[in-house]
Protein backbone atom coordinates (compact mmCIF):
# COMPACT_ATOMS: atom_id res chain seq x y z
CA UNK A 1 4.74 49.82 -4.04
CA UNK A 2 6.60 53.55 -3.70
CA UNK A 3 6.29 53.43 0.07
CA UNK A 4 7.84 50.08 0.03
CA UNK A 5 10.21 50.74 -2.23
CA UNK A 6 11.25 53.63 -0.29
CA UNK A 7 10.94 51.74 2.74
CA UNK A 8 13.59 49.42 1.30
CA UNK A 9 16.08 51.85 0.22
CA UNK A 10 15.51 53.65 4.12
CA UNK A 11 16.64 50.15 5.16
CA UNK A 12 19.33 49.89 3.37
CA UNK A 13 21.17 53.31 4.45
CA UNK A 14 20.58 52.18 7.93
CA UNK A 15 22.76 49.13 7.07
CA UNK A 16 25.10 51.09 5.65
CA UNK A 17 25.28 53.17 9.00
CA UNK A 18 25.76 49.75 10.34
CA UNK A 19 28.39 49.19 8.90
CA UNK A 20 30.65 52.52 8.99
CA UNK A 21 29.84 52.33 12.53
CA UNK A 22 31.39 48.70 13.02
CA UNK A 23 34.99 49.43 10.93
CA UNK A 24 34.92 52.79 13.40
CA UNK A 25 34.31 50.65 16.74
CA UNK A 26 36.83 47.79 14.85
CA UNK A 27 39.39 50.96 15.33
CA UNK A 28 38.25 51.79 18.59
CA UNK A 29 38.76 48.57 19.94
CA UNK A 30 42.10 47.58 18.48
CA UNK A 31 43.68 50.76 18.39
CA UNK A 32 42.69 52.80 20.62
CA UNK A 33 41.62 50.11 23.50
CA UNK A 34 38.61 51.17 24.94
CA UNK A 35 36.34 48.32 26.14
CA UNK A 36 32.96 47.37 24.89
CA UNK A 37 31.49 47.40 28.80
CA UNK A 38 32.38 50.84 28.72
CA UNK A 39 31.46 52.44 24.97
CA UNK A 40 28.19 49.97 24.62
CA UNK A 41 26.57 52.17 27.32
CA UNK A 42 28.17 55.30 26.77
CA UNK A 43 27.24 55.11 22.82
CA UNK A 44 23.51 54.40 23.86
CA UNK A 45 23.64 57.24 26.25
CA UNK A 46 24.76 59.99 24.36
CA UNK A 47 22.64 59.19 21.32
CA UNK A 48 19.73 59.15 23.69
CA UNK A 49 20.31 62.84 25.66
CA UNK A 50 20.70 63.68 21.91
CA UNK A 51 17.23 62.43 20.62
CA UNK A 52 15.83 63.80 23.74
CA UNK A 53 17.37 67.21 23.54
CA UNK A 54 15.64 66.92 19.41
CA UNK A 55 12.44 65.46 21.12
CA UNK A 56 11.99 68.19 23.87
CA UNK A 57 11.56 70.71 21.13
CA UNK A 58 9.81 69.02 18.23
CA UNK A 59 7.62 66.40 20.01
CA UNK A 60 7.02 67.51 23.03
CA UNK A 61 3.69 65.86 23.97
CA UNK A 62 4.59 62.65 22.41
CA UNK A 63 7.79 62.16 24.15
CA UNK A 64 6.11 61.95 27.68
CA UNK A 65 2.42 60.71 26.41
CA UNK A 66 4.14 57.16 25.50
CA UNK A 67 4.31 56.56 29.06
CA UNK A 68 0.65 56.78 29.51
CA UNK A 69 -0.58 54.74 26.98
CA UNK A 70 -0.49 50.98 29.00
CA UNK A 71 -0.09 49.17 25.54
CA UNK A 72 2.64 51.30 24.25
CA UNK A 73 4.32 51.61 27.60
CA UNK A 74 4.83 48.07 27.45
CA UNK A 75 5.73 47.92 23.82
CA UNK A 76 8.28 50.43 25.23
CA UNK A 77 10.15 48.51 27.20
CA UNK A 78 10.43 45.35 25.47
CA UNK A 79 11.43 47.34 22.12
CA UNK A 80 13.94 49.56 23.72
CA UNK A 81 15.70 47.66 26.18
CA UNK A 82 15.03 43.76 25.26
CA UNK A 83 15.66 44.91 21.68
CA UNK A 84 17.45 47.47 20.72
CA UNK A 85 19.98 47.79 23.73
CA UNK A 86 20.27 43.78 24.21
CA UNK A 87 20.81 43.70 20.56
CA UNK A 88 24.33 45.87 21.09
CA UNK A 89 25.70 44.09 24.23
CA UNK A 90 25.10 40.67 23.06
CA UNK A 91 26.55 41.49 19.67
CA UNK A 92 29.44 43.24 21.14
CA UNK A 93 30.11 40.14 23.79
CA UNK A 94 30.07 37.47 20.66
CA UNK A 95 33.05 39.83 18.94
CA UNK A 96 34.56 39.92 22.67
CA UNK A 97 34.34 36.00 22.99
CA UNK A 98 35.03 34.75 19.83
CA UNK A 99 35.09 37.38 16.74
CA UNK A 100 33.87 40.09 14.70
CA UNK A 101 32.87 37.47 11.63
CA UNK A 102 30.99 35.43 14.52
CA UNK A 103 29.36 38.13 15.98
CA UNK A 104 27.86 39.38 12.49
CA UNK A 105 27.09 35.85 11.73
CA UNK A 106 24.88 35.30 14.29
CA UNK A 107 23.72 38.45 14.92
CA UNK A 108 22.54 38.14 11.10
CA UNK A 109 20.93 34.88 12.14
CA UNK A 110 17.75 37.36 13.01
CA UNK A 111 15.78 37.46 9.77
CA UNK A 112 15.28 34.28 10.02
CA UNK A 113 13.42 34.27 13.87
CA UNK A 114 11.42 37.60 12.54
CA UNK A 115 10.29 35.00 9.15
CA UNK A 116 9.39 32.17 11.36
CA UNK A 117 7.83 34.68 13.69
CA UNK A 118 5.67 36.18 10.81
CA UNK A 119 4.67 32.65 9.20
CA UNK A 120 3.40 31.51 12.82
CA UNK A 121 1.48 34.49 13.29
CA UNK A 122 0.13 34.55 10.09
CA UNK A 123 -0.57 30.60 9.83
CA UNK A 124 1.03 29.99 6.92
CA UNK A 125 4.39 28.38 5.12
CA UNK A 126 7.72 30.55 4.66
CA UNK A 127 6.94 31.60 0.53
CA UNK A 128 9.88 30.17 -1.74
CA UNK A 129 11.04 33.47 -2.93
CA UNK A 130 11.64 34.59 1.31
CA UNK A 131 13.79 30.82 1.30
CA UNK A 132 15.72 31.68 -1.23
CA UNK A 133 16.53 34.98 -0.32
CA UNK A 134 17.02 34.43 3.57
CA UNK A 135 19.45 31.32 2.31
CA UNK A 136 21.24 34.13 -0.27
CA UNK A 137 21.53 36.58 2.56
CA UNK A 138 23.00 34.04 5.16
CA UNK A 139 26.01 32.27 2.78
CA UNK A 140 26.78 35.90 1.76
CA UNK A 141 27.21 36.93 5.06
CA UNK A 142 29.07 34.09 5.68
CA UNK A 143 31.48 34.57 2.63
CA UNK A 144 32.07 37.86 3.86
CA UNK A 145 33.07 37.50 7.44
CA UNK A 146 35.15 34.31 6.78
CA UNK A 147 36.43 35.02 3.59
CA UNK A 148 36.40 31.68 3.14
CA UNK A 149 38.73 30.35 6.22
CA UNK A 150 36.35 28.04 8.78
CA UNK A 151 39.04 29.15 11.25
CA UNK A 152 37.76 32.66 11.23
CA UNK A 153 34.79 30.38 12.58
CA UNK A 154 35.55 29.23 15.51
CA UNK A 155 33.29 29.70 18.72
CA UNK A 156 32.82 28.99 22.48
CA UNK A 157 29.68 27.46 23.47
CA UNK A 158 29.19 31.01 25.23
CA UNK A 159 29.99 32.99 22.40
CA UNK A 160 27.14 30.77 20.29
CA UNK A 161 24.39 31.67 22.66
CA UNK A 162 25.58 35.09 22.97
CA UNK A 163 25.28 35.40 19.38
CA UNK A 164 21.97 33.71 19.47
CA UNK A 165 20.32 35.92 21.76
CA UNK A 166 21.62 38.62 19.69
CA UNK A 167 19.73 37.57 16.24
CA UNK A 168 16.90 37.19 18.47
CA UNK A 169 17.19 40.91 19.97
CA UNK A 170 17.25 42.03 16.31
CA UNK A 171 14.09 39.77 15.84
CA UNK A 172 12.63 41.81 18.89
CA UNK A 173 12.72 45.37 17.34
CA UNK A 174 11.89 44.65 14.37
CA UNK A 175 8.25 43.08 15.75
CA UNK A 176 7.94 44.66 18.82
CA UNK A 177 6.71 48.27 18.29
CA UNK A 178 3.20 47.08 16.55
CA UNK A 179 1.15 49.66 18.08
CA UNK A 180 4.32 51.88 19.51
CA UNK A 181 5.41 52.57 15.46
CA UNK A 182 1.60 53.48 14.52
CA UNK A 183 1.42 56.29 17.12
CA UNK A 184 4.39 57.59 17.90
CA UNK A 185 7.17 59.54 16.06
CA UNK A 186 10.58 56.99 15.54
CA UNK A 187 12.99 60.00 17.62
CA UNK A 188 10.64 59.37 20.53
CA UNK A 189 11.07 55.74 20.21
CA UNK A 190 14.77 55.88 20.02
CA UNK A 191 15.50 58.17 22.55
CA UNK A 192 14.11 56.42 24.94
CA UNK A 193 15.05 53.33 23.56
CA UNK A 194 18.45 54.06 24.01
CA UNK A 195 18.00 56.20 27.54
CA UNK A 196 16.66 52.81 28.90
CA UNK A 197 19.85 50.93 27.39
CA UNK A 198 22.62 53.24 28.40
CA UNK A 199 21.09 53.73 32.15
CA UNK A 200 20.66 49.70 32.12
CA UNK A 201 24.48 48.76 31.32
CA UNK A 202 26.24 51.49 32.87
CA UNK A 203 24.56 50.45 36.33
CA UNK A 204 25.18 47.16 35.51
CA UNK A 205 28.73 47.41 34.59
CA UNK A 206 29.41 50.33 37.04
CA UNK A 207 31.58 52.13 34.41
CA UNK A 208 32.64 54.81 36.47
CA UNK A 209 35.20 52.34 38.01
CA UNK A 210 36.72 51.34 34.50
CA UNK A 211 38.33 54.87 34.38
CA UNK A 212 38.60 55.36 30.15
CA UNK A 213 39.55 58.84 29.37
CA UNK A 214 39.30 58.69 25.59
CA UNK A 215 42.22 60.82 23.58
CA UNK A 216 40.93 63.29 20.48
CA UNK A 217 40.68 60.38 18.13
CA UNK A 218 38.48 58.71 20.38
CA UNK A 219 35.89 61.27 21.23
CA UNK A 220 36.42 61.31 17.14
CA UNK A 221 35.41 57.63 17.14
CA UNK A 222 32.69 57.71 19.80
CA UNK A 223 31.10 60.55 18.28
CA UNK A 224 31.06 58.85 14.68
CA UNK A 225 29.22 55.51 16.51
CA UNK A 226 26.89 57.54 18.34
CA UNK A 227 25.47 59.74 15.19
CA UNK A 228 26.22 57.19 12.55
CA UNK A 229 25.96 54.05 14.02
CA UNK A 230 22.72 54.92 16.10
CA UNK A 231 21.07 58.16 15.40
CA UNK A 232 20.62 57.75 11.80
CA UNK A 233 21.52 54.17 11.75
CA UNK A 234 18.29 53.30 13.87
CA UNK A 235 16.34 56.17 12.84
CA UNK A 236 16.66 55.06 8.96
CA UNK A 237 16.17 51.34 9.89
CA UNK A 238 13.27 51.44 11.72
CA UNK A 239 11.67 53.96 9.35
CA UNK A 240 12.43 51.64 6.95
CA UNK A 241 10.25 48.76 8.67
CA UNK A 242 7.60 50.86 9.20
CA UNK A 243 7.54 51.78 5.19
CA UNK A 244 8.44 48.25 3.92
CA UNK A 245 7.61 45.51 6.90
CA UNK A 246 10.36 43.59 8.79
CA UNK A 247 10.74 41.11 6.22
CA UNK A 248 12.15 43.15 3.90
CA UNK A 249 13.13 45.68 5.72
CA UNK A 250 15.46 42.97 7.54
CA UNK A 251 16.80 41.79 4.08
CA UNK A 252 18.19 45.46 3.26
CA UNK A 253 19.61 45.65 6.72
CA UNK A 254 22.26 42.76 5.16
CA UNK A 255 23.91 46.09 3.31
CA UNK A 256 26.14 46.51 6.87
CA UNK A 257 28.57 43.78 6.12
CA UNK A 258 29.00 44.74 2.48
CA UNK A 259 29.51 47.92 3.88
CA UNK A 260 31.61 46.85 6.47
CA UNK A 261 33.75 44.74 3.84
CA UNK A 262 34.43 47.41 1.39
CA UNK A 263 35.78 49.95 4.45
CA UNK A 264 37.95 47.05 5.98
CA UNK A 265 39.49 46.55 2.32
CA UNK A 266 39.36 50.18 1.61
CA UNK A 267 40.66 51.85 4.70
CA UNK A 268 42.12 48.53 7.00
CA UNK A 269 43.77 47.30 4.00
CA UNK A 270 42.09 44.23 4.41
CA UNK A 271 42.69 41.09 1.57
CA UNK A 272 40.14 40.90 -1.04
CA UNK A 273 39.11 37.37 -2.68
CA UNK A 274 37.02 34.87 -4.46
CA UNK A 275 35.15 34.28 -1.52
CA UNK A 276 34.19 37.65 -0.83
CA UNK A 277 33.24 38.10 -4.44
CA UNK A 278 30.74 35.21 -4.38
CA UNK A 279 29.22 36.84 -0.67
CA UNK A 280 28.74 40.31 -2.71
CA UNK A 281 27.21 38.40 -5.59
CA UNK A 282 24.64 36.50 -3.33
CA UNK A 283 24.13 39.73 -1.36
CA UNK A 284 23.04 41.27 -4.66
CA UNK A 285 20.86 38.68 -5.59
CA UNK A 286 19.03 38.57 -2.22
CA UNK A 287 18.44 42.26 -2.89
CA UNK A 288 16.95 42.12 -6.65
CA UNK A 289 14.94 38.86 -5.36
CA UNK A 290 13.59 41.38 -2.53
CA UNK A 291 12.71 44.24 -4.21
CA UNK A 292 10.77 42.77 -7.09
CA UNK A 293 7.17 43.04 -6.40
């Protein structure tokens, strides 16, 4: 009960990463301009040379032994790339095609492929108390990106699927690394989680052609997304499903758009209403509901 306990509280300071990290790309975005093709695989690059540079020292062996294990290897991949880095882009196209509360939406819509991916696998029926809460976390969410106005709502078919695939990238991490988590230190996993991503996208989108040079406030910005919003974001997370399953673990992760609400009110001086009251208050709920033994 400790470990998942702690597991659960490691998931929700991940979340809470989450969410400084999205008000701090909000301001990098709309104020200072830079575009997602260009910071999604810069962000996933420098966080991974960073992990490395920690991994070269402390784990040594591990960090090129995953590669030899066929099983892990292949864990590898689909974790770190289909997961992890997918997880970003398609997130960060949903904002780009429709809006932030969309993107979060959907991308929030994960928890409930991971439960339907559990009860399949373990032959059985969702349990009410994982309804209840999964419903809880979902109309929060909802409250809070919305506040209450369906026009904050509105979507392209695109920017629906994007989101989609982006709930189902969260699904991905949290269930891929079965035998990856079990033998390998979560740096290792990272680092190369997010190598993989940030070679992947800035091939793809050739960002040496956008030509973004970044002013102080920027390299500010990007720093504060790489360290907070995926060193210790991901690190805590993932620890966190390790400790508590992805279930749970998933549940907590629902702290980023409280988080995310309280900065945009706090340092956006963003509105404030009944709305996102009643998302906080189902939020809550979903957490005492999870935590409970």
């Amino acid at each position: 009960m400790n470990k998942t306990l702690r597991g659960c509280f490691l998931a929700l300071a991940g979340g809470i990463c989450w969410g400084i990290s999205g008000s701090v790309g909000q301001y990098l975005f709309t104020v200072q301009r830079m575009d997602s093709r260009w910071l999604v695989p810069i962000r996933l690059g420098c966080a991974g040379i960073l992990l490395f540079l920690y991994c070269l020292f402390r784990n040594r062996e591990a960090l090129f032994g995953v590669w030899r294990d066929r099983i892990c290897r292949r864990e590898l991949v689909v974790y770190g790339l289909f997961g992890v880095a997918f997880s970003q882009f398609f997130y960060f196209l949903t904002i780009q095609l429709a809006s932030a509360a969309m993107g979060t939406i959907l991308q929030d819509l994960g928890p409930a492929f991971i439960l339907i991916a559990i009860c399949i696998s373990a032959h059985r029926f969702p349990k009410l108390r994982e309804i209840i809460s999964l419903v809880l976390a979902l109309v929060g969410v909802l409250l809070l990106a919305s506040h209450g106005s369906p026009a904050a709502l509105s979507a392209s078919a695109m920017a629906l699927l994007t989101g989609i695939a982006s709930g189902v990238c969260v699904a991905i991490y949290n269930l891929a690394p079965v035998h990856l988590s079990r033998q390998y230190p979560m740096p290792v996993m990272l680092s190369w989680a997010f190598l993989m991503g940030g070679a992947f996208f800035a091939l793809f989108f050739h960002i040496w052609t956008i030509g973004y040079v970044p002013d102080a406030a920027g390299l500010a910005g990007i720093a504060c997304v790489v360290i907070v919003g995926n060193i210790l974001a991901f690190s805590l997370y993932m620890t966190g499903v390790k400790a508590a399953g992805p279930v749970k673990a998933v549940l907590f992760g629902f702290s980023e758009p409280v988080t995310a609400a309280i900065l945009t009110v706090a340092v956006f001086h963003g509105t404030f209403n009944l709305f996102d009251l009643a998302g906080f208050i189902c939020i809550f709920i979903m957490l005492v509901l999870t935590a409970q033994k």
